[in-house]
C-alpha atoms as a PDB file:
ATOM      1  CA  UNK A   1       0.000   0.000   0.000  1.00  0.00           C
ATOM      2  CA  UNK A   2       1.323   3.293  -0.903  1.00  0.00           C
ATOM      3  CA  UNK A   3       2.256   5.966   1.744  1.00  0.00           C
ATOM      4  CA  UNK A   4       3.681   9.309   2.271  1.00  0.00           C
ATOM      5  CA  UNK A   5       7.238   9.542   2.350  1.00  0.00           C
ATOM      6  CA  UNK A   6       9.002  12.679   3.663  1.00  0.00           C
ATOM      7  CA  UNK A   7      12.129  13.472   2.132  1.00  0.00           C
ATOM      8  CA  UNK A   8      14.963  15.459   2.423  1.00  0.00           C
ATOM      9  CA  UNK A   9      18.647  15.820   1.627  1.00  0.00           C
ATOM     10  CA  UNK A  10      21.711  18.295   1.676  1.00  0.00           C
ATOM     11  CA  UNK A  11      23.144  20.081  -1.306  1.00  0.00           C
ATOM     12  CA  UNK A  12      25.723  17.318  -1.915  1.00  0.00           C
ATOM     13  CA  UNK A  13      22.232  14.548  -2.541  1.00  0.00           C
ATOM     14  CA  UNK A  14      20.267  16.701  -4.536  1.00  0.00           C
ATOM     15  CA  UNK A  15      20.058  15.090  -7.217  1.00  0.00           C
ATOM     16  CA  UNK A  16      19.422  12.138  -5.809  1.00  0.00           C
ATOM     17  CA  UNK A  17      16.547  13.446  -3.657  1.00  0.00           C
ATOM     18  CA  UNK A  18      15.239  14.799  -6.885  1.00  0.00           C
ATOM     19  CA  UNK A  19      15.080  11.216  -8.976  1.00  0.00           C
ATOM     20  CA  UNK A  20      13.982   9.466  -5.702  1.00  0.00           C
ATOM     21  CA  UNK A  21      10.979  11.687  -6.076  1.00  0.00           C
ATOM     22  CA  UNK A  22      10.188  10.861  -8.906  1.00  0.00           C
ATOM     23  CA  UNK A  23      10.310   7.567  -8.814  1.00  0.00           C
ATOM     24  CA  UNK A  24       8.566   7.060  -5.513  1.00  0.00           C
ATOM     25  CA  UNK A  25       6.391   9.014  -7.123  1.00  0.00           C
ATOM     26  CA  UNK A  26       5.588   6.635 -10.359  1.00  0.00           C
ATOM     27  CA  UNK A  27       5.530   4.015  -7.753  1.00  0.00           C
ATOM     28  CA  UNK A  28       2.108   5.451  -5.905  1.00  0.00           C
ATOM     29  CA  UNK A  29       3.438   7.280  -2.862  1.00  0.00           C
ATOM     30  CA  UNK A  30       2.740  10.511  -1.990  1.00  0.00           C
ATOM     31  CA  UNK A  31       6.164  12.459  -1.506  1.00  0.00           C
ATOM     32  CA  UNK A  32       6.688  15.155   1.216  1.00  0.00           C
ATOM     33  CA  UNK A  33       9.406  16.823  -0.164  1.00  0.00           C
ATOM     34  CA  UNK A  34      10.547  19.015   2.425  1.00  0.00           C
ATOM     35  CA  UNK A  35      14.412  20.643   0.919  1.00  0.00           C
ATOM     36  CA  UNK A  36      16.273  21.782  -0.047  1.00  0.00           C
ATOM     37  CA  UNK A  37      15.371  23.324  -3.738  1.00  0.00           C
ATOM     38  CA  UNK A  38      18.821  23.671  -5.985  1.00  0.00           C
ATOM     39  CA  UNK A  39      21.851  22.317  -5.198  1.00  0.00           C
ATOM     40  CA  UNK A  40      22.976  25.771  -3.337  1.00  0.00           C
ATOM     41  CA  UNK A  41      25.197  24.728  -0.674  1.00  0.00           C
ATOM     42  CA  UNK A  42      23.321  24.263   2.672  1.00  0.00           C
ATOM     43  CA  UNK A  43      23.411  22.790   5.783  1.00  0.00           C
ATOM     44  CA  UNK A  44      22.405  19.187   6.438  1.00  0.00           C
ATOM     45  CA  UNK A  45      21.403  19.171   9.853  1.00  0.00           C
ATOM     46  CA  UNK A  46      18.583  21.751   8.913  1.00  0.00           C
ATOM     47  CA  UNK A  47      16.717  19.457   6.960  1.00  0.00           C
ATOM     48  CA  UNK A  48      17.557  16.311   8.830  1.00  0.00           C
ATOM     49  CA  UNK A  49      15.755  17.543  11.833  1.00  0.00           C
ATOM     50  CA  UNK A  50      13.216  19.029   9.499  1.00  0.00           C
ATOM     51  CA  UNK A  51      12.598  15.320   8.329  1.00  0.00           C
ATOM     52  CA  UNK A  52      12.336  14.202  11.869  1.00  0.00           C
ATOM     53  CA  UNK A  53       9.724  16.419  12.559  1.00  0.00           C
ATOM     54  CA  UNK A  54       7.267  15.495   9.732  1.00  0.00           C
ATOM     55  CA  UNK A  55       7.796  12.160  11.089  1.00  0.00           C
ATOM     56  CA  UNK A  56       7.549  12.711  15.004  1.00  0.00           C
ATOM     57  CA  UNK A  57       3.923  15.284  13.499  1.00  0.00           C
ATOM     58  CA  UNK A  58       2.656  12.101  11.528  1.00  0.00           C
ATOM     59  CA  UNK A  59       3.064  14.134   8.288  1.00  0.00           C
ATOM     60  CA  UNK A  60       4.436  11.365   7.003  1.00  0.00           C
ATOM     61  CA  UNK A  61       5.115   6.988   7.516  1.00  0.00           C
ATOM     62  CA  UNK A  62       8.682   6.963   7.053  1.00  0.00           C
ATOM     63  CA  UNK A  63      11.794   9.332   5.771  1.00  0.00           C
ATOM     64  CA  UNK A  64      14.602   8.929   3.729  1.00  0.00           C
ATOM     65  CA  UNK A  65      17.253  11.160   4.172  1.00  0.00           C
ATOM     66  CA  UNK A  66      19.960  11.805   2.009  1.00  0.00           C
ATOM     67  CA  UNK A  67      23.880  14.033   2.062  1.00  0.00           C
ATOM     68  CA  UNK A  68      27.204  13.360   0.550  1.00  0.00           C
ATOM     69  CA  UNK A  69      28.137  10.048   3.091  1.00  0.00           C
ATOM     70  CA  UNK A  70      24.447   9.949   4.684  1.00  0.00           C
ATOM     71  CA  UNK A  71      26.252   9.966   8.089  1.00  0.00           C
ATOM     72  CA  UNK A  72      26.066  13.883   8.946  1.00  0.00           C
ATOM     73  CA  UNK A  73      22.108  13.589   8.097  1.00  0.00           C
ATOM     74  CA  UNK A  74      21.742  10.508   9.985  1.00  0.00           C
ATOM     75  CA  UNK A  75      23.211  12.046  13.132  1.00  0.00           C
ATOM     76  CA  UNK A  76      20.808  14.942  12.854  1.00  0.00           C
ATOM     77  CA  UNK A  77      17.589  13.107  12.216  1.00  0.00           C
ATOM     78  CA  UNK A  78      18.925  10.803  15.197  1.00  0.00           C
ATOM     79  CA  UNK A  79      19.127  13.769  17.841  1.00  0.00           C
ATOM     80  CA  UNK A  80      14.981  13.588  17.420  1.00  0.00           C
ATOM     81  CA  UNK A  81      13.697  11.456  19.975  1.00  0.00           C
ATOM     82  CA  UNK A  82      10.508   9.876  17.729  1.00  0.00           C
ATOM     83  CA  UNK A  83      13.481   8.772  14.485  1.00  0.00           C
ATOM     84  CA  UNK A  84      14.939   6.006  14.127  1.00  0.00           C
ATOM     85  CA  UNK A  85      17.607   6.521  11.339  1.00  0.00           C
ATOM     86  CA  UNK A  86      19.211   4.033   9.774  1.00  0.00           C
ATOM     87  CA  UNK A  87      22.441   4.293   7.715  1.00  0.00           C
ATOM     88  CA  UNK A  88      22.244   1.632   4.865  1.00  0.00           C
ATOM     89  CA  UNK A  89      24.282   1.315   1.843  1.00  0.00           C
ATOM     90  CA  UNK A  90      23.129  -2.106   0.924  1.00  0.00           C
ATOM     91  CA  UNK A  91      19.622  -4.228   0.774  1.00  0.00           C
ATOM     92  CA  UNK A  92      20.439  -6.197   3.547  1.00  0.00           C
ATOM     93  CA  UNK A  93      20.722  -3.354   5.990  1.00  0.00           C
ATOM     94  CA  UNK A  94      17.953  -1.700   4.776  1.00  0.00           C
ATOM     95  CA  UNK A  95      15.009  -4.536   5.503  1.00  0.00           C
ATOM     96  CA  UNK A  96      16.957  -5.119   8.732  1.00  0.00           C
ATOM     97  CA  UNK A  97      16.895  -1.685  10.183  1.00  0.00           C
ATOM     98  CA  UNK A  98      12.987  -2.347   9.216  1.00  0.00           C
ATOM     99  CA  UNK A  99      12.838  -6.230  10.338  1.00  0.00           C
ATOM    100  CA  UNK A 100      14.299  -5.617  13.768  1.00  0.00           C
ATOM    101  CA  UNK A 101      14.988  -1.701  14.763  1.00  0.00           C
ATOM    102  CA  UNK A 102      11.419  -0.646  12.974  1.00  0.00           C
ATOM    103  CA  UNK A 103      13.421   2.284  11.370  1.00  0.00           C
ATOM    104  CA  UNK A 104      10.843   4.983  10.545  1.00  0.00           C
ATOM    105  CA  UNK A 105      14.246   6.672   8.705  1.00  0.00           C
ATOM    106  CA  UNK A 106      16.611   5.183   6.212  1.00  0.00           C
ATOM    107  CA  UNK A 107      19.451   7.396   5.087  1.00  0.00           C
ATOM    108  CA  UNK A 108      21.933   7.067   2.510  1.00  0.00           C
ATOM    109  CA  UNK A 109      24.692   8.418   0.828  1.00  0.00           C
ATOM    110  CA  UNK A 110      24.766  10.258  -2.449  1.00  0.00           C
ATOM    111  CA  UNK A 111      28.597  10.001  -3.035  1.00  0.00           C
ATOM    112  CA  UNK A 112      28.504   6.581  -1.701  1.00  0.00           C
ATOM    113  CA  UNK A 113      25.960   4.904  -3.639  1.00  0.00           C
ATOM    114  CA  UNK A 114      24.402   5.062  -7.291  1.00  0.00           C
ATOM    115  CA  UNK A 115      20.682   5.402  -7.791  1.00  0.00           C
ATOM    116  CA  UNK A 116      19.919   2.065  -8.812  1.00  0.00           C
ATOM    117  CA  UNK A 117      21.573   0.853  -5.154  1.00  0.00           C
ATOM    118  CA  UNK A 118      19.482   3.382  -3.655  1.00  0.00           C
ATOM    119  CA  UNK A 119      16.481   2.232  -4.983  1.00  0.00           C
ATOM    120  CA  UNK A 120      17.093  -1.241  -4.103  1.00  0.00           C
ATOM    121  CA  UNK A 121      17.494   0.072  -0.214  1.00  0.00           C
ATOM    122  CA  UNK A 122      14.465   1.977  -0.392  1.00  0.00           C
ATOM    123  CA  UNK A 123      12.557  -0.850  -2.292  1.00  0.00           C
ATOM    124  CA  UNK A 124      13.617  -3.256   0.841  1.00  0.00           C
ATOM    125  CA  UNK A 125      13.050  -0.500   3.326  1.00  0.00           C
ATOM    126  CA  UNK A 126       9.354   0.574   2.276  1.00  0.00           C
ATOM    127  CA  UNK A 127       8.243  -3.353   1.742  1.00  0.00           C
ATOM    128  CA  UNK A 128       9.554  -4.963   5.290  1.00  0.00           C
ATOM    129  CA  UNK A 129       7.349  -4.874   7.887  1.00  0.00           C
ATOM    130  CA  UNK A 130       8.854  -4.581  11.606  1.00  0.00           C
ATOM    131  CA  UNK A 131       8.811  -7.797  13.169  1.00  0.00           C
ATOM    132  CA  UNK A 132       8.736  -7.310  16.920  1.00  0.00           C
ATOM    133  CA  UNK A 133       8.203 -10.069  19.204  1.00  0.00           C
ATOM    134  CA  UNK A 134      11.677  -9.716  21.179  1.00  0.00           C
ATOM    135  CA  UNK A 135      12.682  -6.852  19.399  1.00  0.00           C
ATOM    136  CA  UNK A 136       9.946  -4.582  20.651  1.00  0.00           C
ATOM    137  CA  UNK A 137      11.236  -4.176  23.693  1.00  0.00           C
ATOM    138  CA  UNK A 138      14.291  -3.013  22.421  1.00  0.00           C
ATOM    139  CA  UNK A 139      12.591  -0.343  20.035  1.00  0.00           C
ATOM    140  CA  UNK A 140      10.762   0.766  23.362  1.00  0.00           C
ATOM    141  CA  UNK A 141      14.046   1.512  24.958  1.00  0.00           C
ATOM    142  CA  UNK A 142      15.002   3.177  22.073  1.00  0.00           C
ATOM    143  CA  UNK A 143      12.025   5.568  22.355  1.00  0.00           C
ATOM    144  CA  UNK A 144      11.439   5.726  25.946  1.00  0.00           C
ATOM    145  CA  UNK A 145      11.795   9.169  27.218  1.00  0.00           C
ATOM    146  CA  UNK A 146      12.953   7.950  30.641  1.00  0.00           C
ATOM    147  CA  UNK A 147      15.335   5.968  28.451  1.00  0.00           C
ATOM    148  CA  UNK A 148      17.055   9.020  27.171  1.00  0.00           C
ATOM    149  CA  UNK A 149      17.257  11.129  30.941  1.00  0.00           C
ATOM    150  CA  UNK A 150      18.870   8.129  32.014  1.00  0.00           C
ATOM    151  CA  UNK A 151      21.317   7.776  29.256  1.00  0.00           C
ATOM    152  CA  UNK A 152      22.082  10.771  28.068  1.00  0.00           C
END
């Protein structure tokens, strides 16, 4: 079933951001494109936390967020207690971070990956369900405010 997917990147994935649209797009999801609009240098943290509050509002299902390595973007969208951003640069990580961390982010990297790769990890990461059982508990630590006081 399609969904809406937020999305946003830094200059450095711009391009990529803009033919993930599209093809999320052509594949029946509504797209939440939330920045930025050229490939004008900006600053990645900006829109990862932007991302991570469409999420946290219930603007949108899930994220994908997108920079030059994906790490900087990952880190940002992180820092928001209701993401859970995954890193992937391969399918395998990408239906994991679904399978057993119910990622509601995935992020990649623009000068890491081609497009085809990162449509395979968003492919995986859209059609793998979380499968929870023991792992919920562990997503509920992940989220639990108390969780965070105590661990921060």
């Amino acid at each position: 079933m399609a969904e809406t997917i937020a999305i946003a990147s830094d200059h450095a994935a711009f391009d990529m951001k803009a033919a993930l649209t599209e093809w999320l797009r052509a594949e029946g999801h509504e797209v939440l494109d939330l920045g930025p609009d050229s490939a004008a240098s900006v600053d990645y943290p900006d829109y990862g936390y932007r991302l991570a509050e469409a999420i946290a509002a219930g603007e949108a299902a899930r994220g994908i967020a997108l920079c030059g390595s994906g790490i900087g973007i990952s880190i940002s969208v992180n820092r928001h207690p209701a993401a859970r951003c995954a890193l992937v640069n391969e399918v395998l990580s990408a239906r994991l971070c679904r399978e057993h961390n119910d990622a509601n982010v995935i992020a990649l990297g623009a000068r890491l990956i081609g497009i085809e790769q990162a449509k395979a990890c968003v492919s995986a990461f859209l059609s793998t369900g979380f499968a929870g059982d023991r792992h919920q508990r562990r997503v509920d630590k992940l989220s639990h405010p108390r969780f965070h006081k105590e661990h921060a």
